[in-house]
N, C-alpha and C. Protein backbone atom coordinates (compact mmCIF):
# COMPACT_ATOMS: atom_id res chain seq x y z
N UNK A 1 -133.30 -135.02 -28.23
CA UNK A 1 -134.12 -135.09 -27.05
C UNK A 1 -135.16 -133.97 -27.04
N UNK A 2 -134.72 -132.52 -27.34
CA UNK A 2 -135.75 -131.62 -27.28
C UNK A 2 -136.59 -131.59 -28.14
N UNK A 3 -136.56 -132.36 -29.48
CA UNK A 3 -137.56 -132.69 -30.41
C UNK A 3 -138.61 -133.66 -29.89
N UNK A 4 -138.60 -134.20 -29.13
CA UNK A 4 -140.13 -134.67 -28.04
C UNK A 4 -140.44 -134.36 -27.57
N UNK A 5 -140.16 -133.13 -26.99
CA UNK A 5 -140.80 -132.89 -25.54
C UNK A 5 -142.00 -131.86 -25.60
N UNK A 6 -143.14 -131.88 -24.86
CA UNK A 6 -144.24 -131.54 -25.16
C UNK A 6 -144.22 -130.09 -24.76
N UNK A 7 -144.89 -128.80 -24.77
CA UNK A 7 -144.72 -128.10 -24.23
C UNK A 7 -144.65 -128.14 -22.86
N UNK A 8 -145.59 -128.69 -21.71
CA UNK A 8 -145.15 -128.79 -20.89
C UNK A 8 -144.00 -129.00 -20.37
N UNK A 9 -143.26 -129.98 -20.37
CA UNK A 9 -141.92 -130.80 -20.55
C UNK A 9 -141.02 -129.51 -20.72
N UNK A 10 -141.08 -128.94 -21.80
CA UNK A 10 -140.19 -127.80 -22.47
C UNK A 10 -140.24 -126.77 -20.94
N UNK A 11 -141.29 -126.31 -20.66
CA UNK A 11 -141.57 -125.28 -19.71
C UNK A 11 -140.66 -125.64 -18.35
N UNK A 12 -141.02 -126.84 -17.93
CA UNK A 12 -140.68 -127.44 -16.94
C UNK A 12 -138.95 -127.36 -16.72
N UNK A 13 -138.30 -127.61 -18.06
CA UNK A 13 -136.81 -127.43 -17.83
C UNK A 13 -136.42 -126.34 -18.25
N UNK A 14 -137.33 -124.94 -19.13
CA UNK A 14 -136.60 -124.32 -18.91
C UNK A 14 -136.97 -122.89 -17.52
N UNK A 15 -137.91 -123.58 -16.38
CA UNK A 15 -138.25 -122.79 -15.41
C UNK A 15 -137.00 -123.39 -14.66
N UNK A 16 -136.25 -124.65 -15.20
CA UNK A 16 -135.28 -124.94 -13.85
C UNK A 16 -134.26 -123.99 -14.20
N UNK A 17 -133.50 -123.44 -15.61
CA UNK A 17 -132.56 -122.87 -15.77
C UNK A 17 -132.81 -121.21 -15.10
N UNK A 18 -133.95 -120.90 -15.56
CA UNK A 18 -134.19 -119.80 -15.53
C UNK A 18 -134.11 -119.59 -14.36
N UNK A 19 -134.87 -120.12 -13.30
CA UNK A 19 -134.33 -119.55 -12.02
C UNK A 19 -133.07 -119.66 -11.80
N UNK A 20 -131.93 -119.65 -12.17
CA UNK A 20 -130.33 -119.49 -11.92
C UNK A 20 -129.65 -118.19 -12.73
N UNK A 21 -130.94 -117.91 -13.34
CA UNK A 21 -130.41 -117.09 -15.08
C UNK A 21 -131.28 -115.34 -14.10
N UNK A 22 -132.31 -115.55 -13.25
CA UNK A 22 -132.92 -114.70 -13.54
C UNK A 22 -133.46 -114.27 -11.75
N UNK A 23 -133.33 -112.81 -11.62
CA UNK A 23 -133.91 -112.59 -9.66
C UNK A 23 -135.07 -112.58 -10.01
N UNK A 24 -135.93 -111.87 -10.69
CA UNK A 24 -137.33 -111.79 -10.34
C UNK A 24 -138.50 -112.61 -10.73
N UNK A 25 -138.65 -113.76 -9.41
CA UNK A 25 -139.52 -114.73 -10.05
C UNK A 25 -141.02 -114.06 -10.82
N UNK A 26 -141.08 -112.54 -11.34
CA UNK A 26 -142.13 -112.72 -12.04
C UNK A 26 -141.56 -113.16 -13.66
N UNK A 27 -140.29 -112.26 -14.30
CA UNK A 27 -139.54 -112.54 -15.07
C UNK A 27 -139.79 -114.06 -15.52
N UNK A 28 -139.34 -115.04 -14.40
CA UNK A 28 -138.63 -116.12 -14.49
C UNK A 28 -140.03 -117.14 -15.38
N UNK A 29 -141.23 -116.40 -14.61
CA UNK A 29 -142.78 -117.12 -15.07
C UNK A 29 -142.91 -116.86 -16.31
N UNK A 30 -142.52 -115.45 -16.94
CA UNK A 30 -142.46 -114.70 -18.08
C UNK A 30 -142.11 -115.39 -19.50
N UNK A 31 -140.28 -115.67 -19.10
CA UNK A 31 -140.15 -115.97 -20.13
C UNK A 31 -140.22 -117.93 -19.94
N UNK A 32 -140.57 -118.58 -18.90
CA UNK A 32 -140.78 -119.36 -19.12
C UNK A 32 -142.00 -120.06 -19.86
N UNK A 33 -143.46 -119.15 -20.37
CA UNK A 33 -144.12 -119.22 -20.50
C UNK A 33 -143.79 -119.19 -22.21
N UNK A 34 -143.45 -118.02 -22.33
CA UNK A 34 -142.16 -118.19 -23.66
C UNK A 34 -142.18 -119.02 -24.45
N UNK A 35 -141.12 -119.84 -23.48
CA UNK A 35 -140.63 -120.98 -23.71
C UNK A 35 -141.50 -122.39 -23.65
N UNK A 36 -142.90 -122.12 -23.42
CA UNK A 36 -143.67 -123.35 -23.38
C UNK A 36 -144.56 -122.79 -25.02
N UNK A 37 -144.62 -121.84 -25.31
CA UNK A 37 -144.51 -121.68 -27.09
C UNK A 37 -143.64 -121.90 -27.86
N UNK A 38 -142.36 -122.15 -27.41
CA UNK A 38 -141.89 -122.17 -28.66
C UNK A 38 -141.55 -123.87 -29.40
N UNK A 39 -140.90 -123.97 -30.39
CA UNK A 39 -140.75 -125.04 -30.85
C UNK A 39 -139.69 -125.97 -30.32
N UNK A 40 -140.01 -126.79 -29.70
CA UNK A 40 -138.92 -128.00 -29.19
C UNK A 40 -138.12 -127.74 -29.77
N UNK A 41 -138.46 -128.26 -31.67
CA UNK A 41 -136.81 -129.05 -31.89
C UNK A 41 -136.10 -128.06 -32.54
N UNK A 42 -136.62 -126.97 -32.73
CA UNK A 42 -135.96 -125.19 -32.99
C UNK A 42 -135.40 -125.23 -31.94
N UNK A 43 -135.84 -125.48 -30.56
CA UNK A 43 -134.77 -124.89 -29.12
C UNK A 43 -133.54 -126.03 -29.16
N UNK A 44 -134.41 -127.00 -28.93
CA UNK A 44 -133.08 -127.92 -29.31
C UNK A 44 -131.35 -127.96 -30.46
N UNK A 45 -131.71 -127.66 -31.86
CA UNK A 45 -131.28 -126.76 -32.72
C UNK A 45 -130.29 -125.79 -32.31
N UNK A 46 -131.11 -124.89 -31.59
CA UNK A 46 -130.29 -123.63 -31.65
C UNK A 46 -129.48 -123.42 -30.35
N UNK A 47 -129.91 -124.60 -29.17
CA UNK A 47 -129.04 -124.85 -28.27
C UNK A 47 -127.95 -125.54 -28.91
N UNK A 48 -128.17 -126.92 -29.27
CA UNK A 48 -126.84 -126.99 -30.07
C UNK A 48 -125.78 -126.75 -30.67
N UNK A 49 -126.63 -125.63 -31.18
CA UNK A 49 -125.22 -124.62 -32.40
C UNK A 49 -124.49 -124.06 -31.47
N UNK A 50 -125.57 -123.58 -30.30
CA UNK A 50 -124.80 -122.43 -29.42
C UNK A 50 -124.01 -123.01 -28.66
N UNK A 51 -123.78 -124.19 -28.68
CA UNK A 51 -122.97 -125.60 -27.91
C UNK A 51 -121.53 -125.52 -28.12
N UNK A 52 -121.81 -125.57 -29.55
CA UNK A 52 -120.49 -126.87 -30.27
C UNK A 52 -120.28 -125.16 -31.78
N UNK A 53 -120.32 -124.00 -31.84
CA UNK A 53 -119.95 -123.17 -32.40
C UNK A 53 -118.74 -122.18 -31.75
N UNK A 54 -117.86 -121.95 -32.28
CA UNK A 54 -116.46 -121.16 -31.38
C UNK A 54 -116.45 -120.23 -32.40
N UNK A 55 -116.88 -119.00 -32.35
CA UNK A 55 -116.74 -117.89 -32.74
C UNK A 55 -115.67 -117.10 -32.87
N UNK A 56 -114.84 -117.55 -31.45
CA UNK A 56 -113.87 -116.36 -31.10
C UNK A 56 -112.77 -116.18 -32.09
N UNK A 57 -112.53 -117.51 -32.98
CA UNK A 57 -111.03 -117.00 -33.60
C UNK A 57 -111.42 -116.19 -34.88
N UNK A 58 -113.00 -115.75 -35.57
CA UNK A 58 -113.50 -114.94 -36.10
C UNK A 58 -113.65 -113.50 -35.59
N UNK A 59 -113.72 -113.48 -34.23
CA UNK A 59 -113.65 -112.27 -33.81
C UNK A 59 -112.78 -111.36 -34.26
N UNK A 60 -111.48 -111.57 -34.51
CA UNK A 60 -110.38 -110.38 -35.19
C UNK A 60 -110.95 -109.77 -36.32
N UNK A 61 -111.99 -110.62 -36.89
CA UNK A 61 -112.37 -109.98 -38.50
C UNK A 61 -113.14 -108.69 -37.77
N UNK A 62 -114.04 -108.68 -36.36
CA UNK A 62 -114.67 -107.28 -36.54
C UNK A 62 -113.70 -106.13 -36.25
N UNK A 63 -114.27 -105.16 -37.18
CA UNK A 63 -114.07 -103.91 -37.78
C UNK A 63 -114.95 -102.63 -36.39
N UNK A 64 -116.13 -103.40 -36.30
CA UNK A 64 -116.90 -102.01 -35.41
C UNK A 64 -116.76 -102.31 -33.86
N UNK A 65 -116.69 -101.45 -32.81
CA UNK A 65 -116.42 -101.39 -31.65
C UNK A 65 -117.59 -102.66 -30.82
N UNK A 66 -116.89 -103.22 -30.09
CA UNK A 66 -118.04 -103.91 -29.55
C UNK A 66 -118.15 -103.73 -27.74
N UNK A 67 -119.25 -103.99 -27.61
CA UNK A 67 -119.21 -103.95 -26.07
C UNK A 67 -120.16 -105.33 -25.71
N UNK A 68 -119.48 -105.66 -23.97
CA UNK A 68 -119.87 -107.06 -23.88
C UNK A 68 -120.17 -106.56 -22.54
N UNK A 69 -121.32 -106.62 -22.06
CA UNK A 69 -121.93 -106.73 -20.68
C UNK A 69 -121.71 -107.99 -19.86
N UNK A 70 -121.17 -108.03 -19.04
CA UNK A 70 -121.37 -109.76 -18.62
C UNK A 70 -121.90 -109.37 -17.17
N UNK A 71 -122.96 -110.39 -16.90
CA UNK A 71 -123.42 -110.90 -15.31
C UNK A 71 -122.69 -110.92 -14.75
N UNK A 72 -122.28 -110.46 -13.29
CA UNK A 72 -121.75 -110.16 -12.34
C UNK A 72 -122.34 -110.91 -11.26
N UNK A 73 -123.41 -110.93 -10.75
CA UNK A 73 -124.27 -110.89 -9.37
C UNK A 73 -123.71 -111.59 -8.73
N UNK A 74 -123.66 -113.18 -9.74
CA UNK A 74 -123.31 -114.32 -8.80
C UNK A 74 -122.06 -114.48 -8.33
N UNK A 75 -121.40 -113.71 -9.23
CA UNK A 75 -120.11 -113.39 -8.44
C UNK A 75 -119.52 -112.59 -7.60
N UNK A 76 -120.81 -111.70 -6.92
CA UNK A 76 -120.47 -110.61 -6.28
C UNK A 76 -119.86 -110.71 -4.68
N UNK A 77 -119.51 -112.05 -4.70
CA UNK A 77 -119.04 -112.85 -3.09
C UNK A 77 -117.78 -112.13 -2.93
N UNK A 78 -117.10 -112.14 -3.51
CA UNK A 78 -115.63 -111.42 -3.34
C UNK A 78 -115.34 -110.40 -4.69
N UNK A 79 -114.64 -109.51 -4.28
CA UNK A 79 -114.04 -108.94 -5.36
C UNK A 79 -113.01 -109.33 -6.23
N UNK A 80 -112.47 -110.31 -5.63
CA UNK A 80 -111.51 -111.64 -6.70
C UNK A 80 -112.36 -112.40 -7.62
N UNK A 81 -113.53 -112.67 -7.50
CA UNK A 81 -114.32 -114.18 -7.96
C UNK A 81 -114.64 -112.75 -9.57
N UNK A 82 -115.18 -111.83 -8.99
CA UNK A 82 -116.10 -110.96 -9.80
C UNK A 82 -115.08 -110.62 -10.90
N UNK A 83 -113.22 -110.21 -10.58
CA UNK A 83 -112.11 -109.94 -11.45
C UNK A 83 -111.84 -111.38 -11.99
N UNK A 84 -112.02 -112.22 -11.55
CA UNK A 84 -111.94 -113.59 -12.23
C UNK A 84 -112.78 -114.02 -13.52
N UNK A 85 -114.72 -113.62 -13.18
CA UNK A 85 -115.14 -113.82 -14.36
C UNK A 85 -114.94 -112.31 -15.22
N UNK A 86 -114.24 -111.52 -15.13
CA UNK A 86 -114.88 -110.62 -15.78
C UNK A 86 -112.90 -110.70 -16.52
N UNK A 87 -112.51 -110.83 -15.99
CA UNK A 87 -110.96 -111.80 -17.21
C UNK A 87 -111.31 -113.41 -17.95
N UNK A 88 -112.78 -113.70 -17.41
CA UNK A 88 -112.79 -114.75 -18.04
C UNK A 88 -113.77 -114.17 -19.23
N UNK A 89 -114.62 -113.38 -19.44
CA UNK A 89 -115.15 -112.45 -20.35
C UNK A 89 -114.18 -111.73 -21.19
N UNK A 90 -113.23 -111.37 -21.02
CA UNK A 90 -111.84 -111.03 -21.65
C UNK A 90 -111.37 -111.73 -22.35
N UNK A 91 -111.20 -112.70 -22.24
CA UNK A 91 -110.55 -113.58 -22.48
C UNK A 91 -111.31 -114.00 -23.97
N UNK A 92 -113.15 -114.22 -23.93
CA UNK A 92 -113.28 -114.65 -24.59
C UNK A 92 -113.12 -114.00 -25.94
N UNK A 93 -113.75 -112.41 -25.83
CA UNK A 93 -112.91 -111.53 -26.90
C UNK A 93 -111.89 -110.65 -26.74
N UNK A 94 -110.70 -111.20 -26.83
CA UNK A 94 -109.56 -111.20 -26.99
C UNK A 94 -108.57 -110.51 -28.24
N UNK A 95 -109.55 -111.47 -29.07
CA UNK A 95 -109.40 -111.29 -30.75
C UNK A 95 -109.83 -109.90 -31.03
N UNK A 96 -110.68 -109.20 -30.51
CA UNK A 96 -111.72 -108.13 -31.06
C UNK A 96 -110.44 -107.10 -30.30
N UNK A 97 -109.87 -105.90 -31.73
CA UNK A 97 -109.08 -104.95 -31.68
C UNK A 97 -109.90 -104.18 -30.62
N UNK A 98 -111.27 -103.16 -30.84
CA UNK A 98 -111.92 -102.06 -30.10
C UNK A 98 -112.95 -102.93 -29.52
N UNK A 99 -112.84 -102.99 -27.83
CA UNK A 99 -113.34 -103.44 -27.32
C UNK A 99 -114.01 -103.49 -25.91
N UNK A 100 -114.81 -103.22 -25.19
CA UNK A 100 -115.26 -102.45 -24.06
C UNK A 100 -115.67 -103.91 -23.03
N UNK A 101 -115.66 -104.05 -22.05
CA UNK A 101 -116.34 -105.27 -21.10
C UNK A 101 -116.75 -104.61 -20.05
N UNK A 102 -117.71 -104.44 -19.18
CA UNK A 102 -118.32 -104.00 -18.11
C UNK A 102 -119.10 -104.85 -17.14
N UNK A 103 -119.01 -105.18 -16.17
CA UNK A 103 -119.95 -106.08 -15.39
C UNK A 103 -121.17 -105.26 -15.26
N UNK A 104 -122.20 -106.03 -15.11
CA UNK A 104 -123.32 -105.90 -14.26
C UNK A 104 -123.60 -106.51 -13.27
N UNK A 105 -123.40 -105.54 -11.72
CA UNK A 105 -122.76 -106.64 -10.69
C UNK A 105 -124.60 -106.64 -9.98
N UNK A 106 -125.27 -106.10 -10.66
CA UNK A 106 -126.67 -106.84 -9.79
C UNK A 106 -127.50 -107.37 -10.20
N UNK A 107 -126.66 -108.15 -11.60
CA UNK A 107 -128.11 -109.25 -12.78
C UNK A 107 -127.29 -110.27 -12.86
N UNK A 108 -128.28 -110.93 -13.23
CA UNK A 108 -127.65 -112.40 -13.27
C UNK A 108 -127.50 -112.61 -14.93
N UNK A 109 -127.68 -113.68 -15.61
CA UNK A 109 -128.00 -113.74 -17.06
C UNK A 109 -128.74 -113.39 -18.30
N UNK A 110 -129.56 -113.34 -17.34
CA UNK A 110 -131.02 -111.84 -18.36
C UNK A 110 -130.52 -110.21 -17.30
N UNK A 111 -129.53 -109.52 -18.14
CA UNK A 111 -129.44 -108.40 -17.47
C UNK A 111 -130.59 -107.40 -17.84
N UNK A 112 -131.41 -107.59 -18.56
CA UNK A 112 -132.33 -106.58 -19.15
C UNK A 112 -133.49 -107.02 -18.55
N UNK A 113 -133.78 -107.83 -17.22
CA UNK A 113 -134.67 -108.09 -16.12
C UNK A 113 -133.86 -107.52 -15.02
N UNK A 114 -132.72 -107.92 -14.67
CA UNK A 114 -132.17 -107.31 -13.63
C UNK A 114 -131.81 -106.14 -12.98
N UNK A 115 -131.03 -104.90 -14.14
CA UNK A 115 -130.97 -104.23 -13.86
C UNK A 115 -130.35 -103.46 -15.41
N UNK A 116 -132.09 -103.06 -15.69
CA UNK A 116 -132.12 -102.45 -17.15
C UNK A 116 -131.74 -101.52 -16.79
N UNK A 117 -131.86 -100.56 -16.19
CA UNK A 117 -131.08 -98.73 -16.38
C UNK A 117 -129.88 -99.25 -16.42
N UNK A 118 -129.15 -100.00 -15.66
CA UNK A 118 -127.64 -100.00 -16.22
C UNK A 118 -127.38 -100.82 -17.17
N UNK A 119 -127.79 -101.68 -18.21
CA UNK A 119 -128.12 -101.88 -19.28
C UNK A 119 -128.55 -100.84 -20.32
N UNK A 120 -128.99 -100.09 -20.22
CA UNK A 120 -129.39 -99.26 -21.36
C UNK A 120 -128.74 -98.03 -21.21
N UNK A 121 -128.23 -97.27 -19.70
CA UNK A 121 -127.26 -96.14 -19.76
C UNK A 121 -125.87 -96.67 -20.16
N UNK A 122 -125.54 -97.94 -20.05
CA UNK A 122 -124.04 -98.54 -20.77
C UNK A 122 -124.00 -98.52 -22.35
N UNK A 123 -125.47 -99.13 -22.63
CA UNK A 123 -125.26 -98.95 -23.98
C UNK A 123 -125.55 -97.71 -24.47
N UNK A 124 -126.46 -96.75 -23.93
CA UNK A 124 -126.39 -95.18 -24.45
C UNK A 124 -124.67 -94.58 -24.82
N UNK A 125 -124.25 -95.03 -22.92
CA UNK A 125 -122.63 -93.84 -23.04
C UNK A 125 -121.57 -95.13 -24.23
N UNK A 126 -122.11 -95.87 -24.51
CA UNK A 126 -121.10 -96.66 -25.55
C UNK A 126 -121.29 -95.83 -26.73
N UNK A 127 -122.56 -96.12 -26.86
CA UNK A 127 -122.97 -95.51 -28.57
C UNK A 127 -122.62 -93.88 -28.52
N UNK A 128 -122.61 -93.22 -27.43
CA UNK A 128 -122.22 -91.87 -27.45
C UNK A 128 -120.86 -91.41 -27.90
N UNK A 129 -120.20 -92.18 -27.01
CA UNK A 129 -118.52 -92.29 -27.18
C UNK A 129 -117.91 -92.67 -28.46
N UNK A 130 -119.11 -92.98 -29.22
CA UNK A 130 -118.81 -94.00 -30.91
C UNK A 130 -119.03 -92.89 -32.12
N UNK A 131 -119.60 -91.75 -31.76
CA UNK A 131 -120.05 -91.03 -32.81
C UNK A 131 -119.19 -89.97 -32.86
């Protein structure tokens, strides 16, 4: 399907995701504009893989520390919903021996629009703690 669609077309669905993915409708214009360059049936493609690919039972093979930021915002309704996804982020690396998870409870899916200083001071004090 995404191998037809014209750029327009392309833009159009991915300004619908993005506003769910993203707070600041300048962002949201940003990378949707992006996304009206790039190649259909490449997005199509690489949505797919990212579909129908399960990584996780490879995860035990890593060796180096990893850290996993996950979106928070939308879950920031209760403090149960927010411990819910952030064991459901757990969950997914599981497999991975050294392993760090942290919410970002005021971004949504693009945390590096939402709320980059705590994006980039997480990954500073990670990489600090690593050396």
């Amino acid at each position: 399907m995404y191998a037809s669609l014209k750029p327009e077309q392309l833009k159009t669905m991915a300004r619908m995701a993005l506003t769910q993915m993203i707070t600041d409708p300048k962002y949201v214009e940003e990378t949707t504009e992006w996304a009206g360059r790039s190649d259909s049936a490449f997005v199509g493609q690489a949505l797919y893989e990212l579909m129908t690919t399960d990584l996780r039972p490879e995860l035990g093979r890593l060796r180096a520390p990893v850290l996993l930021i996950g979106a928070g915002k939308a879950f920031n309704s209760s403090a149960t919903r927010l411990e819910e996804m952030r064991a459901a982020y757990e969950n997914q690396v599981q497999n991975v021996l050294d392993r760090k998870i942290l919410m970002a409870q005021k971004a949504l899916h693009f945390i590096m629009f939402d709320d980059p200083e705590f994006l980039f001071r997480s990954i500073d004090e990670f990489l600090a703690g690593r050396r």
